[in-house]
N, C-alpha and C. Protein backbone atom coordinates (compact mmCIF):
# COMPACT_ATOMS: atom_id res chain seq x y z
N UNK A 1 -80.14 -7.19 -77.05
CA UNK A 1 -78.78 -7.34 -76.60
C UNK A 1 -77.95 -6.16 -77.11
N UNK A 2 -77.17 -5.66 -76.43
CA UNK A 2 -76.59 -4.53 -76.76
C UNK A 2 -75.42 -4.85 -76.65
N UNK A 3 -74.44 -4.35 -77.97
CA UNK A 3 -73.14 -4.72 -78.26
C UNK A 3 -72.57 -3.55 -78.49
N UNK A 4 -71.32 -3.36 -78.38
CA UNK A 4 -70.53 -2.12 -78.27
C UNK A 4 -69.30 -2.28 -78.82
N UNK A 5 -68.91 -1.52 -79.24
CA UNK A 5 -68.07 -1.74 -80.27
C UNK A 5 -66.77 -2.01 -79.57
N UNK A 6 -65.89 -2.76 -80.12
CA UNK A 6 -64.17 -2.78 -79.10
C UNK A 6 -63.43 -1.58 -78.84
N UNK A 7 -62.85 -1.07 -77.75
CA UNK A 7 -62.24 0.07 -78.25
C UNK A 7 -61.15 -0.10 -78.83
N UNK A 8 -60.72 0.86 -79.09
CA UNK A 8 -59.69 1.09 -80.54
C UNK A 8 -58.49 1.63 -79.76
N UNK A 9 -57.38 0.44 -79.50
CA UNK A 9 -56.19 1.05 -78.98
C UNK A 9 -55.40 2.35 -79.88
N UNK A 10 -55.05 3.28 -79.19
CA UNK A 10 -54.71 4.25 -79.33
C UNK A 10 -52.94 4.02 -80.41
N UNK A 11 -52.95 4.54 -81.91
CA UNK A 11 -51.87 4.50 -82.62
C UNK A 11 -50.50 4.73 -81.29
N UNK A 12 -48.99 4.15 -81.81
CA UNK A 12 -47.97 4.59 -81.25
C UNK A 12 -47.92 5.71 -81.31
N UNK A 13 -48.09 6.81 -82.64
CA UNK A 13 -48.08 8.56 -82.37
C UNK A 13 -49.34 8.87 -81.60
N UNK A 14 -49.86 8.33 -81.24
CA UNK A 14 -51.10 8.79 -80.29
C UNK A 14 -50.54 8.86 -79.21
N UNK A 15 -49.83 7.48 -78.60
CA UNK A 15 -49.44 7.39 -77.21
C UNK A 15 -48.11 8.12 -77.15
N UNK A 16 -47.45 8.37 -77.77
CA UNK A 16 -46.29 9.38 -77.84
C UNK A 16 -46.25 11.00 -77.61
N UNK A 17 -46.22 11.83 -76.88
CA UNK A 17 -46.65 13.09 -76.75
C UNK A 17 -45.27 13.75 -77.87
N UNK A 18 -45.69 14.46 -78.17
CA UNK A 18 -44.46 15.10 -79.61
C UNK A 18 -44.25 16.70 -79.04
N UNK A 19 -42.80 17.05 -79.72
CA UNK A 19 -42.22 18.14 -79.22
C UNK A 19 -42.24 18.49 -80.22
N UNK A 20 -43.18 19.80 -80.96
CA UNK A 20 -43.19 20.16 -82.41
C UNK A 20 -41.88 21.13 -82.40
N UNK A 21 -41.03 21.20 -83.75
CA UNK A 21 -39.94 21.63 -84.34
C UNK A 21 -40.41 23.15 -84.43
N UNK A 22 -41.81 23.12 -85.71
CA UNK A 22 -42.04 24.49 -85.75
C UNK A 22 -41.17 24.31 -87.61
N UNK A 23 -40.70 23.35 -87.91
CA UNK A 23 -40.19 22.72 -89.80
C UNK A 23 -41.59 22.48 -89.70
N UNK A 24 -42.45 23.12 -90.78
CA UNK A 24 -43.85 22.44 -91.08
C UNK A 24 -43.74 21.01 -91.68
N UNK A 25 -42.67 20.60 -92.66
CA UNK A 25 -42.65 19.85 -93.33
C UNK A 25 -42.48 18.71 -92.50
N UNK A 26 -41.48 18.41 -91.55
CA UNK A 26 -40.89 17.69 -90.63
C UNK A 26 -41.61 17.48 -89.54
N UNK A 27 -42.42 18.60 -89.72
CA UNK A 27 -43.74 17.97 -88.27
C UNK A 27 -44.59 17.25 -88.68
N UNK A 28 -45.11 17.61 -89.95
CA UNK A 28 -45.89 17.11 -90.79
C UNK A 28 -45.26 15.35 -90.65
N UNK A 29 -44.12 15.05 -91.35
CA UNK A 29 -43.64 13.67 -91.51
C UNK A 29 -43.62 12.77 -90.33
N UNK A 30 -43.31 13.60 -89.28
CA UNK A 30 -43.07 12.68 -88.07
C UNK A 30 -44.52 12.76 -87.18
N UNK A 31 -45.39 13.32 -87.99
CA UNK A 31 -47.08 13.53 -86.97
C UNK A 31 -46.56 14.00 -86.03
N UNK A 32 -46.31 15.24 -85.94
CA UNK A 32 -45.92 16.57 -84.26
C UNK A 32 -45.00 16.32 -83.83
N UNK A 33 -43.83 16.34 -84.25
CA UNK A 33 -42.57 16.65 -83.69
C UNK A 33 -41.50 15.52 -83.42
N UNK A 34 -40.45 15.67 -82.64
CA UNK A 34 -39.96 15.24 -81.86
C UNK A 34 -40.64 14.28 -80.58
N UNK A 35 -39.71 13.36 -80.22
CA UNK A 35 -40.52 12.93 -79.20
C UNK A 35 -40.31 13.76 -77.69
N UNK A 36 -41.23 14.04 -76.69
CA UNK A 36 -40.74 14.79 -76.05
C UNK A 36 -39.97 13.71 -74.69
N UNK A 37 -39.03 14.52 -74.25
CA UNK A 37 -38.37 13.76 -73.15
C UNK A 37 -37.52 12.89 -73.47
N UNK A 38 -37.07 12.70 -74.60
CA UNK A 38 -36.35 11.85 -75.07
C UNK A 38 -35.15 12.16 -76.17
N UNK A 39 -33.78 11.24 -75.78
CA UNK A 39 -33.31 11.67 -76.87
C UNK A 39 -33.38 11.40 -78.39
N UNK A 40 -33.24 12.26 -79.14
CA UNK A 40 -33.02 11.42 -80.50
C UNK A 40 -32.34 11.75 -81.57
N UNK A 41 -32.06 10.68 -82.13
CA UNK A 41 -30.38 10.85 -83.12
C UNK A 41 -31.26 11.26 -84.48
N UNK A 42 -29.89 11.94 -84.72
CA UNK A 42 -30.17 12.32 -86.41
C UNK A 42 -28.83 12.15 -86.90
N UNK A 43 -29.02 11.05 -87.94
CA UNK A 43 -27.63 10.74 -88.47
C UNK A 43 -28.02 10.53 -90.12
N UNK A 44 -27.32 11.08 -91.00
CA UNK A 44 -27.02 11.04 -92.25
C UNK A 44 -25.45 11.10 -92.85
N UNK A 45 -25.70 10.96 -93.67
CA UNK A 45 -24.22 11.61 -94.75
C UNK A 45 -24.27 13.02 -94.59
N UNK A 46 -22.70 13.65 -95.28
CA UNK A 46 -22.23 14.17 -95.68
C UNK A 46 -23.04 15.49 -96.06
N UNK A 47 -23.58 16.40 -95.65
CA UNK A 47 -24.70 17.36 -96.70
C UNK A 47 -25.72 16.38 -96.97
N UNK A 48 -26.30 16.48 -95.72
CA UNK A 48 -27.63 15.86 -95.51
C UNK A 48 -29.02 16.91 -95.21
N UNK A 49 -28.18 17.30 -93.96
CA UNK A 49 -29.24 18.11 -93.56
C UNK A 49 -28.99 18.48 -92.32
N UNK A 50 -28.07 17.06 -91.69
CA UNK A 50 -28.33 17.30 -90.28
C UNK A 50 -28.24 18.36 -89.39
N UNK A 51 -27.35 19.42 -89.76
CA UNK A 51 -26.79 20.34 -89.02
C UNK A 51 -28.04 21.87 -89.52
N UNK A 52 -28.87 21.81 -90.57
CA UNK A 52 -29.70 22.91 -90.81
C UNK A 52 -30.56 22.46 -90.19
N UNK A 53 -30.78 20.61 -89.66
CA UNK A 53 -32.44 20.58 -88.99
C UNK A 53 -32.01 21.14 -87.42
N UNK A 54 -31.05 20.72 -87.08
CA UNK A 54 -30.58 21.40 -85.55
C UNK A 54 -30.98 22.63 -85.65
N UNK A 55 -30.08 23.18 -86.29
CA UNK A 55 -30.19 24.96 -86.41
C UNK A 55 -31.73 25.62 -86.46
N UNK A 56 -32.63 24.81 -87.53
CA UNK A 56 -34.00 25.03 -87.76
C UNK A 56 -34.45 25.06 -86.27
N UNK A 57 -34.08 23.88 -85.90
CA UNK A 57 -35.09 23.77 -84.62
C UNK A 57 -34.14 24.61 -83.23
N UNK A 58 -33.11 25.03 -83.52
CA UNK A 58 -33.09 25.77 -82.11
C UNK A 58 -33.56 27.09 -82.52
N UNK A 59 -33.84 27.52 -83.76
CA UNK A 59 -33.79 28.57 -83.75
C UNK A 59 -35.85 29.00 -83.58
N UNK A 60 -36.28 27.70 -83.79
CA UNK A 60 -37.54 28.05 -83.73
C UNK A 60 -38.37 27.75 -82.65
């Protein structure tokens, strides 16, 4: 009898295609990027970051 193993649904960052930044660190955290086609918020405080990760990423 031959048995086969189940397949293995594919992780949510699997099924997600990612828009890499080109921040090693930040690609690294989010597993490849941005999501592509989509929008997405970046919200913090005060001298967070938000406005150097923009800048990072248009500039790269």
């Amino acid at each position: 009898m031959n048995k086969t193993a189940p397949k293995k649904s594919p992780s949510p960052s699997e099924q997600l295609q990612k828009c890499p930044t080109g921040i090693t660190g930040f690609d690294e955290i989010t597993e490849g990027g941005l999501p592509k086609n989509r929008t997405t918020l970046v919200s913090g405080g005060a001298g967070s970051g938000k406005t150097l990760l923009g800048l990072d990423f248009l500039i790269n």
